[in-house]
Protein backbone atom coordinates (compact mmCIF):
# COMPACT_ATOMS: atom_id res chain seq x y z
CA UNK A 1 105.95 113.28 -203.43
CA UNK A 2 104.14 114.11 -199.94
CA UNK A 3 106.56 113.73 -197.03
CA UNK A 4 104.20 113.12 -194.16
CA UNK A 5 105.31 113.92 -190.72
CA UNK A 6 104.68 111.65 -188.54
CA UNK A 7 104.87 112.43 -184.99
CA UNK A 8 105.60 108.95 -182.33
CA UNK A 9 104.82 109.29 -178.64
CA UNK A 10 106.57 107.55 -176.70
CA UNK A 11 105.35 106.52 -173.37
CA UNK A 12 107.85 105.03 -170.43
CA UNK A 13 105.67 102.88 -168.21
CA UNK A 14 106.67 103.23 -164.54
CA UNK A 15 107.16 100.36 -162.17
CA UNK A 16 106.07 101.13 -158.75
CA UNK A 17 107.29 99.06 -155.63
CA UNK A 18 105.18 98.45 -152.84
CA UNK A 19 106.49 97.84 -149.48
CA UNK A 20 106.36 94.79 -147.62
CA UNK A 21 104.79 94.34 -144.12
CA UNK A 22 107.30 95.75 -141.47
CA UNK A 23 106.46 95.81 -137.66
CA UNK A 24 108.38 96.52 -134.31
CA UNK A 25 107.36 95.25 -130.71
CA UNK A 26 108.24 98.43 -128.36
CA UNK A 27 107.29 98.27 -124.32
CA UNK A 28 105.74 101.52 -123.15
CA UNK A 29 108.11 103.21 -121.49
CA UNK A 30 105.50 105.63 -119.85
CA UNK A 31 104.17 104.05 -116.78
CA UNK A 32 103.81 105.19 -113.41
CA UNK A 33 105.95 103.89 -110.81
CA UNK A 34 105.49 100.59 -110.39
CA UNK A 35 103.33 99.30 -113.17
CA UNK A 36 104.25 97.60 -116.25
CA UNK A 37 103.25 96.66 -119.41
CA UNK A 38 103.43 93.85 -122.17
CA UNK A 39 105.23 95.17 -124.79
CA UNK A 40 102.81 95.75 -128.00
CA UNK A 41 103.51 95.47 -131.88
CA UNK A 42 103.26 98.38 -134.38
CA UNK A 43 102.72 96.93 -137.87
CA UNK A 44 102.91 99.22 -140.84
CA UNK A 45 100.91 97.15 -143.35
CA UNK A 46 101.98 95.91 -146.59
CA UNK A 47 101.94 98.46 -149.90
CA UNK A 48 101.50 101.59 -147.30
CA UNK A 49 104.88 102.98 -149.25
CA UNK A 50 104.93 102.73 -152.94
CA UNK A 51 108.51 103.92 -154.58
CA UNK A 52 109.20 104.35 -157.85
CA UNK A 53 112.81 103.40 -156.92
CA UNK A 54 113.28 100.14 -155.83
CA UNK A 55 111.73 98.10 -153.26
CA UNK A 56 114.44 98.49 -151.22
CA UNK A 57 113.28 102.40 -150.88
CA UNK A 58 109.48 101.59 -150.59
CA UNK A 59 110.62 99.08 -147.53
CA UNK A 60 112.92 101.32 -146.02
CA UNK A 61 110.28 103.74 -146.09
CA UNK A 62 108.11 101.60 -144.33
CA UNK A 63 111.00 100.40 -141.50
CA UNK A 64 111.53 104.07 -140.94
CA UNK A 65 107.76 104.53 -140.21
CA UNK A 66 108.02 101.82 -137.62
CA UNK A 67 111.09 103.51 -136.05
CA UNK A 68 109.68 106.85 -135.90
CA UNK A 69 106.28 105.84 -134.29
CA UNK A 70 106.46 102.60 -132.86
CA UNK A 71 107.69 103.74 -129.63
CA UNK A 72 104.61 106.73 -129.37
CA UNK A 73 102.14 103.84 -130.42
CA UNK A 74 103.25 101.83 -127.75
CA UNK A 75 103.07 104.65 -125.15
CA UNK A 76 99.81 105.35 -126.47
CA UNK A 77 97.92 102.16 -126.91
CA UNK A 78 99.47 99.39 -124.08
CA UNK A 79 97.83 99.19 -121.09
CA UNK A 80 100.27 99.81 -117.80
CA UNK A 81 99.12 97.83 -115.02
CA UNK A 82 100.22 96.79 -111.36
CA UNK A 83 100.50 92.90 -110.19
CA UNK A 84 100.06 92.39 -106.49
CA UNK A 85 102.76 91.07 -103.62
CA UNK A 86 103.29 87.61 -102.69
CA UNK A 87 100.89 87.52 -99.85
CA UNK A 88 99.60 84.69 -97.10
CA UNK A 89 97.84 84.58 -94.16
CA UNK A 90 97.28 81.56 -91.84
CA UNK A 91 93.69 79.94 -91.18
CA UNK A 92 93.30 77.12 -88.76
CA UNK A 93 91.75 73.72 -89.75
CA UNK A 94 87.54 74.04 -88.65
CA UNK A 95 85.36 71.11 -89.75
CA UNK A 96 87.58 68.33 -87.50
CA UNK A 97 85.62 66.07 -85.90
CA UNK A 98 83.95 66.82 -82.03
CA UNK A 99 86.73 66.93 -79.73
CA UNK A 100 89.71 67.68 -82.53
CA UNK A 101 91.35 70.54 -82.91
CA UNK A 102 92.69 71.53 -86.15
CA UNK A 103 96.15 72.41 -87.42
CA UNK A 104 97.05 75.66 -89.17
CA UNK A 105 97.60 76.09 -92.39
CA UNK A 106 99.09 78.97 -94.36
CA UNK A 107 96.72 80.21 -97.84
CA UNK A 108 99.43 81.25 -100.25
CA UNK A 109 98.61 84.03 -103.02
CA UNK A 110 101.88 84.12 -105.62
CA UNK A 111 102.99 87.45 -106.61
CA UNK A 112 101.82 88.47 -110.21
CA UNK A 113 98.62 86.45 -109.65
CA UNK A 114 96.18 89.91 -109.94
CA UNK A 115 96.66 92.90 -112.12
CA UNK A 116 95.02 96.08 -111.73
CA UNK A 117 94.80 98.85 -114.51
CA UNK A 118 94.10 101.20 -110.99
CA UNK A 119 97.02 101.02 -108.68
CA UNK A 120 99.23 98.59 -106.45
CA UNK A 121 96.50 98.75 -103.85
CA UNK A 122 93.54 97.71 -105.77
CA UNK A 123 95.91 94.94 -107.32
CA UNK A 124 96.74 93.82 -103.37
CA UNK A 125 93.06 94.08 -102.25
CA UNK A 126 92.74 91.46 -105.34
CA UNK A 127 94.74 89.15 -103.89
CA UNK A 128 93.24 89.78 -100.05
CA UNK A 129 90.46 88.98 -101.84
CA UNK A 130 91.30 85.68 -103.02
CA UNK A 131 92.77 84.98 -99.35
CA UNK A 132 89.08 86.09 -97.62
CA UNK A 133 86.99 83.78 -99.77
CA UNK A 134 89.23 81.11 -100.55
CA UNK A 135 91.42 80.47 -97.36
CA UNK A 136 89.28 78.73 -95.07
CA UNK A 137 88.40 76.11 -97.45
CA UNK A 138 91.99 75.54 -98.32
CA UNK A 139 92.71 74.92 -94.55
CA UNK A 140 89.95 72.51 -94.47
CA UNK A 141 90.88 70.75 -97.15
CA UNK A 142 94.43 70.73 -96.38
CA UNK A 143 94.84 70.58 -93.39
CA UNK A 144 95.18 68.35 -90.57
């Protein structure tokens, strides 16, 4: 009798876990005196970490990826900007009939109205801007 060996391979199939989406929304931090900006959102997509762990390991791979860069992203990739003053100016009433005179009337510009990604002033001259081409009317129209 012929004992045959016979050899058996055994292969042990691996389960991999992908991570889930994970994001953080960080505000630059890196903006020159007086400007701001919106805060942005670093997103580390889904299945970027694989683990042959657990998907807890593939996801906390994926939240420490956020916490590690989201802040640099932000700094990187927002845009800081300036908003201009509250401003006014006064225009007196023009197109009364012959013989009126016309009242005064204050052209308001709310602060935060105009954003520049160049500097307080050119945010400011914005809003002067706004006050030169619009502020006449508004006394016309308004006023008395």
């Amino acid at each position: 009798m012929d004992m045959t060996t016979t050899s058996v391979k055994v292969v042990m199939a691996s389960v991999l876990y992908h991570s889930v989406v994970k994001s953080g929304i960080y505000t630059p931090n890196n903006c020159p005196a007086g400007a701001r900006a919106n805060p942005i959102t670093y997103i580390v997509d889904a299945g970027t970490y694989i683990s042959d762990v657990n998907q807890a390991d593939a996801d906390g791979q994926a939240q420490a990826d956020v916490n590690a860069n989201g802040q640099t992203h932000a700094n990187n990739n927002a845009q800081c900007l300036w908003y201009n003053f509250a401003t006014s100016a006064p225009f007196v009433k023009n197109n009364c009939a012959p013989g009126g005179s016309g009242s005064t009337v204050t052209y308001p510009v709310a602060a935060d109205t105009y954003s520049s990604g160049i500097s307080q002033a050119d945010a400011d001259a914005k809003a002067q801007n706004d006050i030169n081409t619009n502020g006449q009317n508004f006394a016309n129209n308004n006023g008395y």
